[in-house]
C-alpha atoms as a PDB file:
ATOM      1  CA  UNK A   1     -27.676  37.074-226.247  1.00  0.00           C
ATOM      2  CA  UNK A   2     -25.808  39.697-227.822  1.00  0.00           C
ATOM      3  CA  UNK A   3     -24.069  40.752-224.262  1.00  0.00           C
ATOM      4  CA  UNK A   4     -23.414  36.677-223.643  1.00  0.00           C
ATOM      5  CA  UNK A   5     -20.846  36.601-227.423  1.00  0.00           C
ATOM      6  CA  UNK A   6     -20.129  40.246-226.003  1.00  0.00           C
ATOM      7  CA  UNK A   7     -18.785  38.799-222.830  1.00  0.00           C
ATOM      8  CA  UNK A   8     -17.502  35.060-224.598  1.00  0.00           C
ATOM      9  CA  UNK A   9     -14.905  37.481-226.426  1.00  0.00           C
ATOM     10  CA  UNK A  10     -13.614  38.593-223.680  1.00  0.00           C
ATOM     11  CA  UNK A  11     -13.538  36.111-220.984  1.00  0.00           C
ATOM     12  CA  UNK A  12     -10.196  34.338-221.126  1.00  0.00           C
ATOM     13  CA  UNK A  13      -8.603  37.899-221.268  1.00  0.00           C
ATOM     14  CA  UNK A  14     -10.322  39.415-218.607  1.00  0.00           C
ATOM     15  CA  UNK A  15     -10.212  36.030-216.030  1.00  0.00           C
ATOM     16  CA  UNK A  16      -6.556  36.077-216.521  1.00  0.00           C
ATOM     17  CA  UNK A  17      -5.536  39.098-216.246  1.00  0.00           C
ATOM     18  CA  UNK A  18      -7.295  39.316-212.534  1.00  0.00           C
ATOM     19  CA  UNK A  19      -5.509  36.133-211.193  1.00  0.00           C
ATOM     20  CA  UNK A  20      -2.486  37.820-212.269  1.00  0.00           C
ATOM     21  CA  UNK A  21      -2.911  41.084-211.086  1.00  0.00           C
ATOM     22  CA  UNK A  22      -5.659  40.489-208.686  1.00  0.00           C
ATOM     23  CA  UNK A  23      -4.773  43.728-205.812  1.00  0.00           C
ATOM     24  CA  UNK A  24      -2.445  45.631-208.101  1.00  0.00           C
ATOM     25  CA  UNK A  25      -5.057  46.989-211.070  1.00  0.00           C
ATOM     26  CA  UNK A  26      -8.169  48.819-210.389  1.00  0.00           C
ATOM     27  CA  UNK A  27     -11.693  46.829-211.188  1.00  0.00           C
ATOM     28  CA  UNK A  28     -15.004  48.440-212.908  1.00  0.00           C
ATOM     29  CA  UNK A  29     -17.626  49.559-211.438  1.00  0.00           C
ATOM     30  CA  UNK A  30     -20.931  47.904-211.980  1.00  0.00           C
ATOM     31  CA  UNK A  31     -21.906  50.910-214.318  1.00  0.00           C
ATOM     32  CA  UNK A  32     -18.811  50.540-216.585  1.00  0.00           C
ATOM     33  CA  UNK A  33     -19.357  46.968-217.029  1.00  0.00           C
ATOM     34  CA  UNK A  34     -22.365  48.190-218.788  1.00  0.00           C
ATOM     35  CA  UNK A  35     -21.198  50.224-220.710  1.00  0.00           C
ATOM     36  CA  UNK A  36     -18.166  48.331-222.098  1.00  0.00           C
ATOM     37  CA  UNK A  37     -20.287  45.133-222.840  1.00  0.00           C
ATOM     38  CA  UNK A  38     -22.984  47.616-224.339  1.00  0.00           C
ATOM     39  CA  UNK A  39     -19.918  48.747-227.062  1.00  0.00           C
ATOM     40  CA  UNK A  40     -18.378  45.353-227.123  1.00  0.00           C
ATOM     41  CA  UNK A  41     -21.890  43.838-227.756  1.00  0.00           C
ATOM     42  CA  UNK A  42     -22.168  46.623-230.739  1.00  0.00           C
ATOM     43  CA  UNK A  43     -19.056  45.039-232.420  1.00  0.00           C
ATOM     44  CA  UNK A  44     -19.528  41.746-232.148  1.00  0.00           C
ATOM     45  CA  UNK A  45     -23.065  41.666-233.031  1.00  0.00           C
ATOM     46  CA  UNK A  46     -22.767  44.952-235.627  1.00  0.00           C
ATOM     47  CA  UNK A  47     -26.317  44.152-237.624  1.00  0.00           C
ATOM     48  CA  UNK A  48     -28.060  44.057-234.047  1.00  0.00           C
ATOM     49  CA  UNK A  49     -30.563  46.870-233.105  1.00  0.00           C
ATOM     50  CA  UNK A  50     -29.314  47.512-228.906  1.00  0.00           C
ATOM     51  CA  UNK A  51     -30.788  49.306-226.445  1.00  0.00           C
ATOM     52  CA  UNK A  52     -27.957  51.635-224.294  1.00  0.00           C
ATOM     53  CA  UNK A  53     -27.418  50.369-220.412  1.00  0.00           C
ATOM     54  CA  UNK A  54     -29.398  52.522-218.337  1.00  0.00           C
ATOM     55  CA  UNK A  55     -27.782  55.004-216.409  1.00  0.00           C
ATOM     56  CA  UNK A  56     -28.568  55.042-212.394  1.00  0.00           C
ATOM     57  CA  UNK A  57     -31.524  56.907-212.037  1.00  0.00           C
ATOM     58  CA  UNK A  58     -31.036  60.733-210.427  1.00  0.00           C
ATOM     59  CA  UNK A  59     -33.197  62.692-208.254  1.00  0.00           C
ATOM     60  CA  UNK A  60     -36.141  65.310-210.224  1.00  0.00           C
ATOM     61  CA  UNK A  61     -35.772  68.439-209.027  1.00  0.00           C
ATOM     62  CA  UNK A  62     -38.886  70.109-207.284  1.00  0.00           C
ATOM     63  CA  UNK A  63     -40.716  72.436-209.652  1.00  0.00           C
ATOM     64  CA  UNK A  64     -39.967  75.315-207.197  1.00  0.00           C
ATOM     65  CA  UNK A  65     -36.260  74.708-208.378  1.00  0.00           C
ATOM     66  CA  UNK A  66     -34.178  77.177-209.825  1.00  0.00           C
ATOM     67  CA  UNK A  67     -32.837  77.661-213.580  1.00  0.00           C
ATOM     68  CA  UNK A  68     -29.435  77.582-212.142  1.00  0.00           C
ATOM     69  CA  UNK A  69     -29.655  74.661-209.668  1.00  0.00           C
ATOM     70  CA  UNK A  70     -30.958  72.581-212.892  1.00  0.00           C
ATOM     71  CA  UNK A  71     -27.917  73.971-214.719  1.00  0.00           C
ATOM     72  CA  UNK A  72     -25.584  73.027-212.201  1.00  0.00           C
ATOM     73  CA  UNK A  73     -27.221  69.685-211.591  1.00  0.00           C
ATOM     74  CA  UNK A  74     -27.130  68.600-215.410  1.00  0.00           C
ATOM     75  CA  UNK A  75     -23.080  70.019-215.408  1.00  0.00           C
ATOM     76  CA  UNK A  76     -22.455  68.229-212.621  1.00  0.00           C
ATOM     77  CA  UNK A  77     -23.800  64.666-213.708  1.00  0.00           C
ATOM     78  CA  UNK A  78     -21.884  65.843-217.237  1.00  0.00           C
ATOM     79  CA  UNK A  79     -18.702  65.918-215.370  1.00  0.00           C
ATOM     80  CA  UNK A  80     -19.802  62.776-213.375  1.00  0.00           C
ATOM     81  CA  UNK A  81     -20.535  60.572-216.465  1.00  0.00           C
ATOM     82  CA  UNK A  82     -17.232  61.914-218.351  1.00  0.00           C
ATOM     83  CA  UNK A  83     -14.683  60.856-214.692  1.00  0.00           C
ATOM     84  CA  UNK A  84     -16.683  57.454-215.324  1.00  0.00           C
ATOM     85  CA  UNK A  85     -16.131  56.942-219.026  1.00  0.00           C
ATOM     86  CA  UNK A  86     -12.095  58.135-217.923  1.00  0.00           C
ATOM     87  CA  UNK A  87     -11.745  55.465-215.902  1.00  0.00           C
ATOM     88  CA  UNK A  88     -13.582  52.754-217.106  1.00  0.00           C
ATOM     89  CA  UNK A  89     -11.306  53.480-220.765  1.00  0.00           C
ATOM     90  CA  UNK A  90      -7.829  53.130-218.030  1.00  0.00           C
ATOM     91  CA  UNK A  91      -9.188  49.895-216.102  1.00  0.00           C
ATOM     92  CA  UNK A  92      -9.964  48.264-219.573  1.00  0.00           C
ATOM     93  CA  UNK A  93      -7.082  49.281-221.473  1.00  0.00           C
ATOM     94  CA  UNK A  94      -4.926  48.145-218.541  1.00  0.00           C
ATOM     95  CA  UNK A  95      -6.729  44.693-218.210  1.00  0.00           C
ATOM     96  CA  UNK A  96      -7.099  43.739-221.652  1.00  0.00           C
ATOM     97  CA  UNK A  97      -5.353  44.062-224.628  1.00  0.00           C
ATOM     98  CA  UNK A  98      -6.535  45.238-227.623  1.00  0.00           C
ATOM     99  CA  UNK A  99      -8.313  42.607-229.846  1.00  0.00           C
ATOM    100  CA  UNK A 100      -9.553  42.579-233.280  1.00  0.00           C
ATOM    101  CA  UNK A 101     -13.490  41.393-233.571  1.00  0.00           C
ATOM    102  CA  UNK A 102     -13.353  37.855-233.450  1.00  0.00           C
ATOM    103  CA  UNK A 103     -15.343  36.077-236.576  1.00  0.00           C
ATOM    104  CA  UNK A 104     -15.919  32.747-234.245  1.00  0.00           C
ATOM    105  CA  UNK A 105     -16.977  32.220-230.892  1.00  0.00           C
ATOM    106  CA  UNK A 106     -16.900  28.488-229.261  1.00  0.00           C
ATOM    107  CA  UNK A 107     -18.008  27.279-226.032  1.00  0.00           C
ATOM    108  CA  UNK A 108     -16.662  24.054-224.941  1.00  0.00           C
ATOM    109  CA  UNK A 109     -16.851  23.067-228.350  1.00  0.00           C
ATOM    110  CA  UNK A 110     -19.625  24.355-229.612  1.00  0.00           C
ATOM    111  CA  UNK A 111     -19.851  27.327-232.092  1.00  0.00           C
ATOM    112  CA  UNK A 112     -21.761  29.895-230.662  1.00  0.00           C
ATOM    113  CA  UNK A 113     -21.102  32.780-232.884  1.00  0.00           C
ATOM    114  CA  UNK A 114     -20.634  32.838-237.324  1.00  0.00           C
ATOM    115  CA  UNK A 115     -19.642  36.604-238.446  1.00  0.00           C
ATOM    116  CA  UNK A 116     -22.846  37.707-237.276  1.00  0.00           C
ATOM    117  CA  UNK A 117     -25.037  34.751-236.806  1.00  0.00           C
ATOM    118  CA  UNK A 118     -25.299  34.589-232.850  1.00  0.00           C
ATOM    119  CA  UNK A 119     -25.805  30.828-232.484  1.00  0.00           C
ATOM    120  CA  UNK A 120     -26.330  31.031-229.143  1.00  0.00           C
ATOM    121  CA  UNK A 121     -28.797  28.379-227.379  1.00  0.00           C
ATOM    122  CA  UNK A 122     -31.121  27.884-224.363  1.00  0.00           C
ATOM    123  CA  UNK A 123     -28.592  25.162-222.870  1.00  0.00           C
ATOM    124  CA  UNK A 124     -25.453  27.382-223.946  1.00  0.00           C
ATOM    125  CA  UNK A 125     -26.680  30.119-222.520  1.00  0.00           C
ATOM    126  CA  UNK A 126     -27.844  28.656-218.578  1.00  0.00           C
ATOM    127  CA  UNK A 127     -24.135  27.116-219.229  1.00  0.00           C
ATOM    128  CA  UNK A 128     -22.528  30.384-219.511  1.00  0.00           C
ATOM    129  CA  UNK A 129     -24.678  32.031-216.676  1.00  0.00           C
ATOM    130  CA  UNK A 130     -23.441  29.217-214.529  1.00  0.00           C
ATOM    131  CA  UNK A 131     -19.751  29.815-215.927  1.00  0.00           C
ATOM    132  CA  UNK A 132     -19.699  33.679-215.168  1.00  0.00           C
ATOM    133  CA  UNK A 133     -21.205  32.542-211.247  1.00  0.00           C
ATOM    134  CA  UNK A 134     -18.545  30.064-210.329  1.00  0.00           C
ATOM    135  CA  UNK A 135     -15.551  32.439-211.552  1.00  0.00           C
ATOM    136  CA  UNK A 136     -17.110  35.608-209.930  1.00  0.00           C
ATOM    137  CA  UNK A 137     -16.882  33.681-206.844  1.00  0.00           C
ATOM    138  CA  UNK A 138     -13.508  32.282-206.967  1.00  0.00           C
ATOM    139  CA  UNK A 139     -12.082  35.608-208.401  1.00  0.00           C
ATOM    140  CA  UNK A 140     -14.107  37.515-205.224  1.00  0.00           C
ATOM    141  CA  UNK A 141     -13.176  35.107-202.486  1.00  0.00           C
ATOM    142  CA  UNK A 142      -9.026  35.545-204.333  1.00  0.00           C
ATOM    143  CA  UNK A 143      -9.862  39.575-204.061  1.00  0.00           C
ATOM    144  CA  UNK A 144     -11.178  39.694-201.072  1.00  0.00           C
ATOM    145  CA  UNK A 145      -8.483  37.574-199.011  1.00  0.00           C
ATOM    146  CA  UNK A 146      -5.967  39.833-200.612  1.00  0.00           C
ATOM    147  CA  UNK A 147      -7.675  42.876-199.354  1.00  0.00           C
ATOM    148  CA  UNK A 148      -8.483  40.869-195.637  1.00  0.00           C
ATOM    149  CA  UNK A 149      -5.107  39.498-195.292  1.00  0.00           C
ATOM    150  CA  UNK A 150      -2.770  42.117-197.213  1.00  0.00           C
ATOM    151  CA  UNK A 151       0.047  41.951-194.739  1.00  0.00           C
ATOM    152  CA  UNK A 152       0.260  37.927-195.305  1.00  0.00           C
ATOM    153  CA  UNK A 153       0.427  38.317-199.156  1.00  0.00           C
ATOM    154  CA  UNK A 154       2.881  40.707-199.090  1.00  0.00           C
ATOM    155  CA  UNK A 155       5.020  38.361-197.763  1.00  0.00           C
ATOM    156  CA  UNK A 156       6.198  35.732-200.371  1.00  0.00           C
ATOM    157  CA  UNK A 157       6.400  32.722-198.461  1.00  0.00           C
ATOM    158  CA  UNK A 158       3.242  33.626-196.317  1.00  0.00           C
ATOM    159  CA  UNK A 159       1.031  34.430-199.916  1.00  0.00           C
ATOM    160  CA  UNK A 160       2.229  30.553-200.885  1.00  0.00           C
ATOM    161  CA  UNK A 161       0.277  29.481-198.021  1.00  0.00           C
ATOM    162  CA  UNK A 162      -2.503  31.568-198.476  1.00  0.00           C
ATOM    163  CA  UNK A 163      -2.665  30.916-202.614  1.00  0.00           C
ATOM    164  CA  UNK A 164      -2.546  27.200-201.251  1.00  0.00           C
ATOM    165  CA  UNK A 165      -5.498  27.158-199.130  1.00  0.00           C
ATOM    166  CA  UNK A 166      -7.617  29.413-201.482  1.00  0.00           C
ATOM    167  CA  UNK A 167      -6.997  27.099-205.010  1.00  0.00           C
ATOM    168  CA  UNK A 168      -8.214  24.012-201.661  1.00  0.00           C
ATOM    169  CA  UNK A 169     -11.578  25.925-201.801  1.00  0.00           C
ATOM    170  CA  UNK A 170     -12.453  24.874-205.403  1.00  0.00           C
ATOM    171  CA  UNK A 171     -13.106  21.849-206.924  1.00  0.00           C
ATOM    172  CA  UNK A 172     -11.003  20.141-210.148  1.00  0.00           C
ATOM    173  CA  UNK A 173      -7.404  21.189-210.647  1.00  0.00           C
ATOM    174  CA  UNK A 174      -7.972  23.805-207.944  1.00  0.00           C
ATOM    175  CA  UNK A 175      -7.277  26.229-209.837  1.00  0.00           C
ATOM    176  CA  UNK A 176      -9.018  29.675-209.949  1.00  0.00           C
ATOM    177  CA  UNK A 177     -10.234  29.190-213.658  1.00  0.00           C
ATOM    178  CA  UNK A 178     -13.088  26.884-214.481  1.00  0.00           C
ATOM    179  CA  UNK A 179     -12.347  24.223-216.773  1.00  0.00           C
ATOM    180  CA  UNK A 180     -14.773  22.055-219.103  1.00  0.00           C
ATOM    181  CA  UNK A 181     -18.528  22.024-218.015  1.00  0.00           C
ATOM    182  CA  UNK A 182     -19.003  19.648-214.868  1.00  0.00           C
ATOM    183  CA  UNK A 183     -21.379  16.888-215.559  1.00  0.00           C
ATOM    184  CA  UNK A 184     -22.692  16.716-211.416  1.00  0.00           C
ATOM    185  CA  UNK A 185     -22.590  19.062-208.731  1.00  0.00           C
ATOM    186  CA  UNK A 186     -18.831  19.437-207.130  1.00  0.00           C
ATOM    187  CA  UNK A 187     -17.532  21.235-204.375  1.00  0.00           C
ATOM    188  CA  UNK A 188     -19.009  23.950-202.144  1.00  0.00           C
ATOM    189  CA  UNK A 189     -22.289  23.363-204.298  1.00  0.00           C
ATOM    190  CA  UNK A 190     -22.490  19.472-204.379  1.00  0.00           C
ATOM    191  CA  UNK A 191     -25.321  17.900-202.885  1.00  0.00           C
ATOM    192  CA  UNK A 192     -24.292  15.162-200.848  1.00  0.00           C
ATOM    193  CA  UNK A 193     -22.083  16.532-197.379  1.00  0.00           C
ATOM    194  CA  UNK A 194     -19.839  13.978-198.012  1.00  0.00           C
ATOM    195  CA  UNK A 195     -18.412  15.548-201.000  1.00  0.00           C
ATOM    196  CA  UNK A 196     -18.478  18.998-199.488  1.00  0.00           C
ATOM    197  CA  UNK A 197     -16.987  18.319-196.697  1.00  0.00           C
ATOM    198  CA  UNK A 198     -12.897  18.527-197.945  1.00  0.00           C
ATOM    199  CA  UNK A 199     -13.709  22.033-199.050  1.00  0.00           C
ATOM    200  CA  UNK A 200     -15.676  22.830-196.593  1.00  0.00           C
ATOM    201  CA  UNK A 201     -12.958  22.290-194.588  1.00  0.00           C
ATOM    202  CA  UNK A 202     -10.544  23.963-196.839  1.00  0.00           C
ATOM    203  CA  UNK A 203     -12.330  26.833-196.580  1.00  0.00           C
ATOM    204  CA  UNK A 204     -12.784  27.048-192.593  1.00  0.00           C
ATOM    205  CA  UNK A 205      -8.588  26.852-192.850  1.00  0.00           C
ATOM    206  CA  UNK A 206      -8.392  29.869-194.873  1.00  0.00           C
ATOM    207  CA  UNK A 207     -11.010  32.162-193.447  1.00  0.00           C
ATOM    208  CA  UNK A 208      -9.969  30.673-189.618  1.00  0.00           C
ATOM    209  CA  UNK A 209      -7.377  33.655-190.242  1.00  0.00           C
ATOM    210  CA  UNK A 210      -9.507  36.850-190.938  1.00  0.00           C
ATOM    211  CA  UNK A 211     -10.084  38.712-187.995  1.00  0.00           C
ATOM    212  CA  UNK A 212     -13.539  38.709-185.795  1.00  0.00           C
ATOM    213  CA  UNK A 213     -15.656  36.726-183.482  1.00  0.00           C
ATOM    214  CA  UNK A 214     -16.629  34.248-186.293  1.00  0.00           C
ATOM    215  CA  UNK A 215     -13.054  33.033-187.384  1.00  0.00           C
ATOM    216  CA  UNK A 216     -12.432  32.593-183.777  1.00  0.00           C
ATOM    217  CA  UNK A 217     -15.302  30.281-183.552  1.00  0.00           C
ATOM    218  CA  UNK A 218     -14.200  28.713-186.823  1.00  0.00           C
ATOM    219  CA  UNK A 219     -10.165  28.033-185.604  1.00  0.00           C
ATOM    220  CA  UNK A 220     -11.885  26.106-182.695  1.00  0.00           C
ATOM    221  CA  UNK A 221     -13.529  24.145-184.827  1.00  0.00           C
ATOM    222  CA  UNK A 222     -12.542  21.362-187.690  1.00  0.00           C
ATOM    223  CA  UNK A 223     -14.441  19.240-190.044  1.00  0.00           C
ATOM    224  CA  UNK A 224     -11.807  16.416-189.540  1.00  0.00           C
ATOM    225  CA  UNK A 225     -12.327  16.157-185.927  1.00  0.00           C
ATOM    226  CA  UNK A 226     -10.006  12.799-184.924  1.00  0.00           C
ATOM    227  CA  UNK A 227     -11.942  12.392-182.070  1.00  0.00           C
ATOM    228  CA  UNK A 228     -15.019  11.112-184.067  1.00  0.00           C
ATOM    229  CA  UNK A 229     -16.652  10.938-187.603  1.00  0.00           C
ATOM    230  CA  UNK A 230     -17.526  13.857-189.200  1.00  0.00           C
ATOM    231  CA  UNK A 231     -21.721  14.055-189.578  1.00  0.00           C
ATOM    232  CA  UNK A 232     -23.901  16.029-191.669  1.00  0.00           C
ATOM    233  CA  UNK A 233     -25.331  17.804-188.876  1.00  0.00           C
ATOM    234  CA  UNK A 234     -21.589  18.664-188.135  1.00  0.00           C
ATOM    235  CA  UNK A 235     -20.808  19.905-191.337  1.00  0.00           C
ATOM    236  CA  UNK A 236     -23.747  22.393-191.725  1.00  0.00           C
ATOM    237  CA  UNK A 237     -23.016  23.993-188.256  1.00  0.00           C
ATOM    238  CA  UNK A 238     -19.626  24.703-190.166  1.00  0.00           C
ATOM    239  CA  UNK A 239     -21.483  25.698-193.165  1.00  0.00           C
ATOM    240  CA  UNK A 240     -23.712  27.998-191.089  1.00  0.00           C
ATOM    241  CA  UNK A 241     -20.825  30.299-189.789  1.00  0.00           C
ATOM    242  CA  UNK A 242     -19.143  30.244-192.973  1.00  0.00           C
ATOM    243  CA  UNK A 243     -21.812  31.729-195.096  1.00  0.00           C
ATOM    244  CA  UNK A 244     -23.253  34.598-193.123  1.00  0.00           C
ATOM    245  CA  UNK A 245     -19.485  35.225-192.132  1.00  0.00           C
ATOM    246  CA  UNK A 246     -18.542  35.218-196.008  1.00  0.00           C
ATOM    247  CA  UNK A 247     -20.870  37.797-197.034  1.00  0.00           C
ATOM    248  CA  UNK A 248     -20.842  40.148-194.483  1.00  0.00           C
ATOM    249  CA  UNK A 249     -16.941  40.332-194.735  1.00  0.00           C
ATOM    250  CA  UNK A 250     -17.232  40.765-198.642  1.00  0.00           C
ATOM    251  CA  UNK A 251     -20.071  43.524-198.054  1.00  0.00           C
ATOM    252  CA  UNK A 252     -17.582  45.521-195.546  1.00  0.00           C
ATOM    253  CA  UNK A 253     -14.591  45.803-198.449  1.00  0.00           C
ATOM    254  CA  UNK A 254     -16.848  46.070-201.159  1.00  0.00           C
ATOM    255  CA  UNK A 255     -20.163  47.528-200.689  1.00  0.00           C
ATOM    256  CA  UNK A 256     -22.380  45.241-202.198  1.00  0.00           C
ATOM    257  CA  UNK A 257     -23.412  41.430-202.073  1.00  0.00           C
ATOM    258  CA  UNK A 258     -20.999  38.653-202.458  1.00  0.00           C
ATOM    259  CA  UNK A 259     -21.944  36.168-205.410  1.00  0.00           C
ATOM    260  CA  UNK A 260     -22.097  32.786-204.195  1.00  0.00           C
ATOM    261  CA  UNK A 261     -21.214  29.414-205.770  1.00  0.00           C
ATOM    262  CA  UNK A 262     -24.379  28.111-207.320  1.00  0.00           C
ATOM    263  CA  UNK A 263     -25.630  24.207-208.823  1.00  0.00           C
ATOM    264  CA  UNK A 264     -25.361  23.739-212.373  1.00  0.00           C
ATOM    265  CA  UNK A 265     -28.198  23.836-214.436  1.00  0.00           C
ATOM    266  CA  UNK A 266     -30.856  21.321-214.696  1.00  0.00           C
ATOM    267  CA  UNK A 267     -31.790  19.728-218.576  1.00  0.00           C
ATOM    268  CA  UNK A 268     -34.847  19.950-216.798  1.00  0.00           C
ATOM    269  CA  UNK A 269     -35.386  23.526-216.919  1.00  0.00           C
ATOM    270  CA  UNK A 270     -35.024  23.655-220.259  1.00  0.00           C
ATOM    271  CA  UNK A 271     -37.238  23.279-223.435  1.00  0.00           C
ATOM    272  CA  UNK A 272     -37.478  19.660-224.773  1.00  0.00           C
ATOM    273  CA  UNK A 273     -35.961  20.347-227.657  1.00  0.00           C
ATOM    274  CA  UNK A 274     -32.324  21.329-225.846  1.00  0.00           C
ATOM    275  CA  UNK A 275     -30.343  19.227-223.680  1.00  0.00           C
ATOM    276  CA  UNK A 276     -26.871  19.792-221.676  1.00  0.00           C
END
């Protein structure tokens, strides 16, 4: 919970500042997330007893090893840990400015945070889970179409287009920020094919231009095929090259998995006693 208000107090800063400057500032590392929600955690929840992020677990040396290997070894991960904390202090201070501790903390209307009353509940929380997915992915796919199709957004006119198709991907004002809580399903995540389909589409269109055997396959093929009605069957052989082709083009830039978009959560799955 106390990471959740850490994050809250942050958000709107930090979702901003990478549609703005999406390629042109540096991004943390997993690690450094950590650690800067671990301190921000420790200021907005002050009274709250936290336990440190664990660091990324290192190799034991053999017993046979030498005084001076260990020496070196515990200098070296000194040094390590120190270029870290360097940059993770420069990528902050660069994204986000420099806030006081806020005394409130709302979520769509809802006070979540008193001074130091976390107010935080089961429902709140599975929103704001949900909330952090869907912008990680429409932040990603943004970063990761800059980095696929750099010469294109260098280009002014050419990184209209491009801005164009991506805000076609998402659902509401098509923008790349969430907006209030959806009630149902939308998008790349709604149930019914019928109401995927347009951004299904929208996203074939943009990806149609990354290089490799898959966006060849996906240029020679459209959801809105005038020759006859789109089916279901037709839109999850679309939905079958996209997805594979997605995350093993976000692993290549970025060395880890790509997060997808995901279903909101069900009242369902929560206790009785809260309710979306």
């Amino acid at each position: 919970m106390a990471y959740l208000s850490a994050w809250l107090s942050c958000r709107a800063g930090w979702v901003q500042s990478v549609v703005s400057n999406c390629a042109e500032l540096p991004v943390p590392k997993t690690q450094q997330w950590c650690d800067f929600l671990f301190q921000k955690a420790i200021s907005v929840n002050p009274a709250k007893a936290l336990s440190p992020p664990l660091m990324r677990p290192t190799p034991v040396l053999a017993a046979s090893a030498s005084r001076h290997r260990s020496a070196a070894h515990k200098a070296s991960k000194a040094r390590r840990r120190e270029k870290l904390e360097a940059s993770s202090n420069e990528i902050f201070t660069l994204r986000l400015a420099t806030t006081s501790v806020p005394k409130e903390l709302f979520w769509n209307g809802t006070k979540v945070l008193d001074g130091k009353v976390n107010m935080l509940t089961p429902a709140v929380t599975l929103e704001i889970v949900w909330d952090l997915y869907e912008h990680n992915f429409r932040l990603e796919l943004l970063a990761l179409d800059h980095c696929v199709m750099a010469e294109s957004w260098r280009d002014p006119m050419k990184a209209t287009i491009r801005d164009s198709l991506l805000r076609g991907v998402f659902p509401g004002d098509g923008g790349f920020l969430v907006g209030a809580m959806p009630t149902s399903n939308q998008g790349l995540a709604a149930e019914r094919w019928e109401d995927r389909l347009p951004f299904v589409e929208n996203l074939r269109m943009l990806m149609s231009d990354w290089p490799g055997h898959s966006a060849v396959k996906l240029k020679g093929i459209k959801v809105f095929n005038p020759s006859f009605a789109p089916t279901c069957s037709y839109v999850e052989e679309v939905e079958r090259i996209l997805a594979p082709f997605y995350c093993q083009t976000f692993f290549d830039f970025f060395g880890r998995a790509a997060i997808t978009p995901h279903r909101i959560p069900l009242s369902s799955a929560l206790p009785s006693s809260s309710a979306l």
